[in-house]
Protein backbone atom coordinates (compact mmCIF):
# COMPACT_ATOMS: atom_id res chain seq x y z
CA UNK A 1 22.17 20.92 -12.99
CA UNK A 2 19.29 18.49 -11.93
CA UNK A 3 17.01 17.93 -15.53
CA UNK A 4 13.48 19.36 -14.72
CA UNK A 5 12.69 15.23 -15.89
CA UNK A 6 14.63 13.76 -13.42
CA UNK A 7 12.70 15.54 -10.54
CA UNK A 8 9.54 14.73 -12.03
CA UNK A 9 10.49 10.95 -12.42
CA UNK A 10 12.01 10.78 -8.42
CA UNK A 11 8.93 12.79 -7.03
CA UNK A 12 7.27 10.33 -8.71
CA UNK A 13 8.14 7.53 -7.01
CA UNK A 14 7.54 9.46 -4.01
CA UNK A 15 4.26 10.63 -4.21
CA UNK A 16 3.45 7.14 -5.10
CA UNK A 17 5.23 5.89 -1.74
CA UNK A 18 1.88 6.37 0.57
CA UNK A 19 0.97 2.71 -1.00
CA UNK A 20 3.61 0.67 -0.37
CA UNK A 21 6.38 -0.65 2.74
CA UNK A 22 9.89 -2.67 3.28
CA UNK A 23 13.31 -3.38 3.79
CA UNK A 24 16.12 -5.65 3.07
CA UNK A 25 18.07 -4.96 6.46
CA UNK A 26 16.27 -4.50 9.37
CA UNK A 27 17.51 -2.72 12.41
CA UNK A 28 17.45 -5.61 14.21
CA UNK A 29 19.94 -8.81 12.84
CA UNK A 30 18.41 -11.09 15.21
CA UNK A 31 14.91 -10.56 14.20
CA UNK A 32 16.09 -11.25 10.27
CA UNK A 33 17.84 -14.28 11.21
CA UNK A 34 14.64 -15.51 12.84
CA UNK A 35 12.43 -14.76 10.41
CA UNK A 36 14.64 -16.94 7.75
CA UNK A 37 14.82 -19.82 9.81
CA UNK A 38 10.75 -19.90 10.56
CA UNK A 39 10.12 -18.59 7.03
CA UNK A 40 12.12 -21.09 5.01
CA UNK A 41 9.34 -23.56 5.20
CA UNK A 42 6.98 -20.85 4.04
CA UNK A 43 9.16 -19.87 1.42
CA UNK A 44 9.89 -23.07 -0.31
CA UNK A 45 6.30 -24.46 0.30
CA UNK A 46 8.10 -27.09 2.89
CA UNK A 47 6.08 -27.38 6.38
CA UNK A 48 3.82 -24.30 8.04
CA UNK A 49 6.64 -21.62 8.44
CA UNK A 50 4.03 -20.05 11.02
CA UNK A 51 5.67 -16.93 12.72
CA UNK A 52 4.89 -15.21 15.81
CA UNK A 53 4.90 -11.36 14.22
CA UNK A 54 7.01 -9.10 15.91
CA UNK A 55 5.83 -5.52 16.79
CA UNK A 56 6.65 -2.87 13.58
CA UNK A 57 9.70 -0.78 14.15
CA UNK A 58 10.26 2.63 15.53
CA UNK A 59 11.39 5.40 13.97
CA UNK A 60 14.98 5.27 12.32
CA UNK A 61 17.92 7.34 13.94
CA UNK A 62 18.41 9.17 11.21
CA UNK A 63 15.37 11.44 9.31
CA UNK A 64 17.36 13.65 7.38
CA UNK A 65 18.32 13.88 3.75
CA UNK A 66 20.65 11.18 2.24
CA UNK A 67 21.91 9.03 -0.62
CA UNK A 68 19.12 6.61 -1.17
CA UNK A 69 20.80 4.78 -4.38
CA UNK A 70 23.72 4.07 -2.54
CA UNK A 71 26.31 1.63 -3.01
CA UNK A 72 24.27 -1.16 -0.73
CA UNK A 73 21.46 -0.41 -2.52
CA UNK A 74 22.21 -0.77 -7.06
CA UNK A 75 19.56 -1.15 -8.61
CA UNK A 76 19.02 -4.56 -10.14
CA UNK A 77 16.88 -6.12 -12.87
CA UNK A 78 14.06 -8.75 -12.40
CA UNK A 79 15.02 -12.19 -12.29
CA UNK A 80 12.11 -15.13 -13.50
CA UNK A 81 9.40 -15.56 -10.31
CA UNK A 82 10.36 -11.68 -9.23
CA UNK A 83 7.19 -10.14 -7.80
CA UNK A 84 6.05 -6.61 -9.07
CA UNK A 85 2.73 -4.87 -8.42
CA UNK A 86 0.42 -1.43 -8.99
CA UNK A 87 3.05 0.47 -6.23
CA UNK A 88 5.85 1.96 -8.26
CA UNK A 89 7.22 2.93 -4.55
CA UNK A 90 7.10 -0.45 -3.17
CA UNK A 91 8.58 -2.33 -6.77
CA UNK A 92 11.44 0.59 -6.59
CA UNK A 93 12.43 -0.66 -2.77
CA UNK A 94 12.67 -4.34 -3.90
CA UNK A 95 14.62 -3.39 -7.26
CA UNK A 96 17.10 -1.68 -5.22
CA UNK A 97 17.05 -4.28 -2.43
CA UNK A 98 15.50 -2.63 0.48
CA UNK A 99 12.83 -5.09 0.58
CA UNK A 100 13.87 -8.83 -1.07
CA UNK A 101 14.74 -8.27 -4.52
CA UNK A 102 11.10 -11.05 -5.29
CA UNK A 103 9.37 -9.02 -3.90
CA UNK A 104 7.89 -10.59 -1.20
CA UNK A 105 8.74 -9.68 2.75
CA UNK A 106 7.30 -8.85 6.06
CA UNK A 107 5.32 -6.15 6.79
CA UNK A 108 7.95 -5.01 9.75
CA UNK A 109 10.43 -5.29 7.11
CA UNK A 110 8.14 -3.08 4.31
CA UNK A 111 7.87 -0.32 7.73
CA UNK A 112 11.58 -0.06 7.71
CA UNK A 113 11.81 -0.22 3.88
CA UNK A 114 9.44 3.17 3.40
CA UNK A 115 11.35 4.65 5.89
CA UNK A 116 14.79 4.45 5.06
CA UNK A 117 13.77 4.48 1.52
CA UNK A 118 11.81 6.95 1.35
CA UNK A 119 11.92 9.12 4.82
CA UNK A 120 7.97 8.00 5.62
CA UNK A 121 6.51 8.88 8.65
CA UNK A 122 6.69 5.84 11.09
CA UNK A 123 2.96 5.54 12.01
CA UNK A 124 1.51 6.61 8.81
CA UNK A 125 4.08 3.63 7.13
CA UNK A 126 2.43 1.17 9.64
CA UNK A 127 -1.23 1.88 9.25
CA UNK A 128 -0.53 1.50 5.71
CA UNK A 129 1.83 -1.61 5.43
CA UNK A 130 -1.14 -3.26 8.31
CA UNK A 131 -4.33 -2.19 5.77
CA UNK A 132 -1.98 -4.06 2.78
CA UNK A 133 -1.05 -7.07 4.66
CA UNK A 134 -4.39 -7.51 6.87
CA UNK A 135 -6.20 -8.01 3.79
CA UNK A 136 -3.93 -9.40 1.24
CA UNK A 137 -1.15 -10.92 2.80
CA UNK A 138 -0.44 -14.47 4.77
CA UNK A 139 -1.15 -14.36 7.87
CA UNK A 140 0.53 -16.71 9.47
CA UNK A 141 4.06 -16.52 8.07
CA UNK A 142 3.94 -13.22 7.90
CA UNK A 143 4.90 -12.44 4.57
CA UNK A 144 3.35 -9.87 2.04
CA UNK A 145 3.69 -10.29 -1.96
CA UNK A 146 3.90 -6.45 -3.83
CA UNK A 147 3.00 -7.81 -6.60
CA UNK A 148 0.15 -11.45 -7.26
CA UNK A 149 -0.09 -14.14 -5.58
CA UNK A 150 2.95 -16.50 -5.11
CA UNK A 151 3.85 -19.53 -3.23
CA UNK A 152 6.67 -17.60 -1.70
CA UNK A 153 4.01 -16.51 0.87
CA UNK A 154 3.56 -19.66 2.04
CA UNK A 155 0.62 -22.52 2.21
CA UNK A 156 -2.67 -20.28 1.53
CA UNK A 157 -4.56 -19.49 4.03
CA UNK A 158 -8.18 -20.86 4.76
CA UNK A 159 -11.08 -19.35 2.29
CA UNK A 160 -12.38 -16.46 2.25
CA UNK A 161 -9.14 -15.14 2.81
CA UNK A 162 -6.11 -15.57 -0.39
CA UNK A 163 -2.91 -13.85 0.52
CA UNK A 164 -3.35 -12.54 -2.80
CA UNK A 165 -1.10 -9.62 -2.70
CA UNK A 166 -1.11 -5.80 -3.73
CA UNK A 167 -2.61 -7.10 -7.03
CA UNK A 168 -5.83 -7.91 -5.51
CA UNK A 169 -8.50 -5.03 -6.65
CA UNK A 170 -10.32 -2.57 -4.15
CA UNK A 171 -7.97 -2.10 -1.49
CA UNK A 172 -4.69 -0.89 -2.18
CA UNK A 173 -4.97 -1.50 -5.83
CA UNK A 174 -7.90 0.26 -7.37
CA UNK A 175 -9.33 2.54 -9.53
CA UNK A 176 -8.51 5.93 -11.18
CA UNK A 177 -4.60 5.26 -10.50
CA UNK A 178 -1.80 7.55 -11.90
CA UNK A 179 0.60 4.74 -13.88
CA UNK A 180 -2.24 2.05 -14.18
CA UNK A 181 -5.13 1.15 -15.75
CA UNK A 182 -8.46 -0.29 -13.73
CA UNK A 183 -8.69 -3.57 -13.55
CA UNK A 184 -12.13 -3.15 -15.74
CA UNK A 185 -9.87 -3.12 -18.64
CA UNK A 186 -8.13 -5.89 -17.97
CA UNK A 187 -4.53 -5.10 -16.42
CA UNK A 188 -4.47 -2.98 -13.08
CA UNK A 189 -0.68 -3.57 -12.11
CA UNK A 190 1.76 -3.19 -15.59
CA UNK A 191 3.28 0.30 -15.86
CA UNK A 192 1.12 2.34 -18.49
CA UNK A 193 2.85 4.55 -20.60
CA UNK A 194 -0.38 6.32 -22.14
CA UNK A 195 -1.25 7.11 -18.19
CA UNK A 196 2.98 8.23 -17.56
CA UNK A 197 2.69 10.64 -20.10
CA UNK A 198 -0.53 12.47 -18.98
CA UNK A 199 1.19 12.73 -15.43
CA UNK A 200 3.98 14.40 -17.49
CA UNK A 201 1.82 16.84 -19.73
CA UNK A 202 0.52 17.78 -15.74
CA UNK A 203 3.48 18.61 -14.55
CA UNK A 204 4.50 20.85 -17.51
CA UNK A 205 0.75 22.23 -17.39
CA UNK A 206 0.53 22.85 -14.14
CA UNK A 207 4.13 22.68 -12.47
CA UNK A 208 6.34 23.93 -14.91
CA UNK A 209 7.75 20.17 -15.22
CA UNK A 210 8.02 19.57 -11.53
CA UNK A 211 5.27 17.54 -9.50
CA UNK A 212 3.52 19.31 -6.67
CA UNK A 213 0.57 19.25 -4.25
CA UNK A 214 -1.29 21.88 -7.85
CA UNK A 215 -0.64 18.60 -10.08
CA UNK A 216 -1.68 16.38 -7.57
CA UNK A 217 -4.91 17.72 -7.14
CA UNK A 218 -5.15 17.95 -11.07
CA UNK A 219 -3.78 15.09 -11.76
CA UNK A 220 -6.04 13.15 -9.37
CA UNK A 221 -9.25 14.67 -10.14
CA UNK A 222 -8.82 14.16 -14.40
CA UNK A 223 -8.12 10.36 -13.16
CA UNK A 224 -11.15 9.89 -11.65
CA UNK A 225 -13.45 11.88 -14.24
CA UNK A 226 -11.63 9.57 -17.04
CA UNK A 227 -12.78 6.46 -14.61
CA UNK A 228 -16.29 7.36 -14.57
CA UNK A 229 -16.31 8.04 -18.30
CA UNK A 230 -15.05 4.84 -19.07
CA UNK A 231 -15.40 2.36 -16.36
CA UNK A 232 -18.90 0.94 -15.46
CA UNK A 233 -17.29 -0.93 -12.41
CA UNK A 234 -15.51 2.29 -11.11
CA UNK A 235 -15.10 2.07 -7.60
CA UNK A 236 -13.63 4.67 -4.83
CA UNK A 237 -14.32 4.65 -1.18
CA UNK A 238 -13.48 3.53 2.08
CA UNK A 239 -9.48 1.71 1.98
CA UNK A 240 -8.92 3.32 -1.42
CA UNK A 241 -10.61 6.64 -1.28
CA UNK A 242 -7.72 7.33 1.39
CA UNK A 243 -4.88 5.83 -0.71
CA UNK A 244 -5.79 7.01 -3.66
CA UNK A 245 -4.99 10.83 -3.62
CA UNK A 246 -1.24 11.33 -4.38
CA UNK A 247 0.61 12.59 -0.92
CA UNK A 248 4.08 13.23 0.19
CA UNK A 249 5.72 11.39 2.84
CA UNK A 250 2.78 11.11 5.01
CA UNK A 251 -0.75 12.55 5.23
CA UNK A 252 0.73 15.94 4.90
CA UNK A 253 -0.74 18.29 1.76
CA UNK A 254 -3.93 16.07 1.15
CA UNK A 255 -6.34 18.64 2.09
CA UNK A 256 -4.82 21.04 -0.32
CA UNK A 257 -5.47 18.15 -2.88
CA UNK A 258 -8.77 17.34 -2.21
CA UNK A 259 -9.67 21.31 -1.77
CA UNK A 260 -9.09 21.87 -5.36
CA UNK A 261 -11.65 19.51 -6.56
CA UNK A 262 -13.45 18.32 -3.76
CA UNK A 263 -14.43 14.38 -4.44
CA UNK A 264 -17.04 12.38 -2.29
CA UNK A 265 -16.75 8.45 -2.30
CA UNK A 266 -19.06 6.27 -4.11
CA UNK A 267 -19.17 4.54 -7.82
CA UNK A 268 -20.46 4.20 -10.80
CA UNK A 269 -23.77 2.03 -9.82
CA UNK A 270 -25.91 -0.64 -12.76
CA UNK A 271 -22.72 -1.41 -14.75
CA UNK A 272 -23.10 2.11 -16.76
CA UNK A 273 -20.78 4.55 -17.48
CA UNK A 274 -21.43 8.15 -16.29
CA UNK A 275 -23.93 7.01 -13.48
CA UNK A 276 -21.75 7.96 -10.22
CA UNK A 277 -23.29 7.98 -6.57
CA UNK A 278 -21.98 8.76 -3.92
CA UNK A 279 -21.77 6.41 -0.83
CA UNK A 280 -23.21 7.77 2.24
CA UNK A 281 -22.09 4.82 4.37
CA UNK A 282 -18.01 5.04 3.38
CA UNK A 283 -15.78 6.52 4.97
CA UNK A 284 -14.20 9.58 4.27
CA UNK A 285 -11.66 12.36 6.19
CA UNK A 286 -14.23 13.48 8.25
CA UNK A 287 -15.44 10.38 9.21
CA UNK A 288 -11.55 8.12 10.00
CA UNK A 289 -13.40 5.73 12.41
CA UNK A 290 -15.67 5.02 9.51
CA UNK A 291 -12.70 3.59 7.59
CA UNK A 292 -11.19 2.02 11.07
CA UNK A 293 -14.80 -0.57 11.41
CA UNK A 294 -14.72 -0.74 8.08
CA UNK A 295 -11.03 -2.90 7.43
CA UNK A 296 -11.96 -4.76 10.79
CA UNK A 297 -15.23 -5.63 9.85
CA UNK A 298 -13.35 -6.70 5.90
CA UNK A 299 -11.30 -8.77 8.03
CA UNK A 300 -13.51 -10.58 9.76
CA UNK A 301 -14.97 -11.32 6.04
CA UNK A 302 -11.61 -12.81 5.05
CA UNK A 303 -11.31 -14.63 8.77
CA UNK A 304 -14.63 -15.78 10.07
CA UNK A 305 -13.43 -18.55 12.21
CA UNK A 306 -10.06 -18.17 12.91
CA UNK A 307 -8.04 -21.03 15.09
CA UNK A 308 -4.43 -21.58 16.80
CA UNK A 309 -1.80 -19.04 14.88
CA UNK A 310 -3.58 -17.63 12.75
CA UNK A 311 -5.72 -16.42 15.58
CA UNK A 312 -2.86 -15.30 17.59
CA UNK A 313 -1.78 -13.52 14.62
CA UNK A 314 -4.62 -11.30 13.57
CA UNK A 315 -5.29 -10.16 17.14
CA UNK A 316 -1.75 -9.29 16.87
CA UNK A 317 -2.15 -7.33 13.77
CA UNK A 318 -5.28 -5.67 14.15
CA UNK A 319 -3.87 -4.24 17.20
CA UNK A 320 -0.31 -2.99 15.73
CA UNK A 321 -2.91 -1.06 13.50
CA UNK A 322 -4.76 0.34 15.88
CA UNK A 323 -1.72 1.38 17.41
CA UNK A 324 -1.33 3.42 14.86
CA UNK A 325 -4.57 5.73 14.27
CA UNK A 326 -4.05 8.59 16.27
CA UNK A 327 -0.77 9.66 14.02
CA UNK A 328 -2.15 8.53 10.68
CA UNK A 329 -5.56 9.64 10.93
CA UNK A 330 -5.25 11.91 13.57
CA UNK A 331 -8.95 10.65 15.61
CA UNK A 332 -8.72 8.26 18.60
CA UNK A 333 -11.30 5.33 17.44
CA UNK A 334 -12.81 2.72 20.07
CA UNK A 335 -10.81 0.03 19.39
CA UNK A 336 -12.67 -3.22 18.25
CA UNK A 337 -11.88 -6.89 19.35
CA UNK A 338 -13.37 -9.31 16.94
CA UNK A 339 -11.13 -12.39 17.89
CA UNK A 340 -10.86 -11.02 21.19
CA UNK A 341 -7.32 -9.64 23.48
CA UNK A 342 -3.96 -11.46 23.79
């Protein structure tokens, strides 16, 4: 008989899946073998290791339920240089090798990752993996680090921009998180056992030690009341008032979450505690488009004047994310060109 722990510990890192991406063996060998020969450069800081990015993957065959920790898959502990980050989804795929074990790996390899690994939706896994690596991964080698920044990336990237990985705060990473602490208090991305154990008391409160869409909604909304109590930076809208809400395996449940305690976005405002306000001009789930502008127009923060392959590469990006905004956030935006078409 399955322990009433062990369910809440795997739906764990389910729920907690919506944030991350990647894979260790992609569908297609020749595309792997590619991206080691143009990556090595990038990987051992030797030359550019510029890649041309290839679309994200399809679907897999197979959407039913299976072995996950299989016998290709052990699980494995870190090694020194190993890249971890705020995901618990995303550091469980490298730690069982879906993704490379250091944590670093291309975003059509983190698609293919969160599906396999974790049965994600296909479009809802690419808008999420394109957010993550539009904004805090490298560009032109095509490489995304879960966890800080790393050389493994590859040569940085012209400022603004810092291929700084899921660590960076306010986009992925942010405030009012399940297993971590803001980045206010000085460490957003170390497992917190203090925070663990409330999600635990939750589930015995309010799911008779399982975790579903009741404790989510709980769960989420004492989060954020904690953050406003004690975080004079707290922060949540736009990219991380959608990724913040725990969800299942896509968008699936959230308005049951967010029914329970309905939450505008906005922030504590004047560096006080207790002094939230909302933000008319983020977006929220009536307003996806809002959310769409909003990473382009973050983007073109990071890449004013982009040039040569990196150029190539963000109107390549941008537009395997737009690709995917019907699915995932079920409006049909006007798509925007800010580097103009291929």
């Amino acid at each position: 008989m399955i322990s009433k722990t062990f369910v809440v510990l795997t739906t764990l890192l389910f729920s907690f899946s919506a944030l991350s991406t990647s894979f260790a063996f992609p569908n297609d060998p020749g595309l792997l073998k590619r991206q080691e020969i143009e990556g090595t450069g990038s990987r051992t800081g030797e030359g550019s290791g510029s890649v041309n990015p290839p679309p994200p993957p399809g679907p897999p065959r197979f959407t039913g339920t299976k072995l996950v920790h299989d016998r290709a898959h052990p699980w494995k502990p870190l090694r020194n240089g190993d890249e971890r980050g705020p995901c618990p989804g995303m550091n469980t795929l490298a730690s069982h090798g879906y993704i490379s074990r250091d944590g670093v790996a291309s975003p059509s390899q983190m698609v293919t990752a969160v599906q396999e690994g974790f049965n994600m939706e296909n479009q809802f896994a690419i808008f999420v993996t394109y957010v993550a690596h539009l904004m805090n991964g490298n560009l032109v080698t095509d490489l995304l680090s879960i966890g800080g920044k790393t050389r493994k990336t590859g040569p940085d990237p012209p400022p603004p921009a810092h291929a700084g990985g899921f660590n960076v705060h306010g986009t992925f990473e942010g405030d009012g998180g399940m297993t971590r602490a803001d980045e206010f208090f000085g460490d957003n991305h170390s497992f917190n056992e203090t925070l663990f154990q409330k999600f635990v008391d939750f589930s015995n409160q309010y799911g008779d030690g399982y975790y579903n869409l009741t404790v989510a909604g709980e769960l989420r909304f004492q989060r954020l009341q904690d953050s406003i109590a004690t975080n004079p930076q707290f922060s949540f809208k736009n990219v991380r008032y959608f990724t913040g809400p725990p969800k299942p395996t896509s968008n699936e449940g959230i308005a049951e979450i967010f029914s329970m305690h309905p939450f505008l976005p906005g922030g504590n405002v004047d560096g006080k505690v207790n002094n939230f306000m909302v933000d008319p001009t983020s977006a929220d789930f009536t307003k996806p488009c809002v959310l769409y502008a909003d990473i382009v127009n973050t983007v073109q923060g990071l890449y004013p004047n982009p040039t040569g392959v990196l150029k190539r590469n963000l109107i390549k990006n941008l537009g395997f994310l737009y690709s995917s905004l019907p699915t995932a956030l079920g409006a049909q935006c006007d798509q925007l060109f800010p580097y103009g078409q291929l």
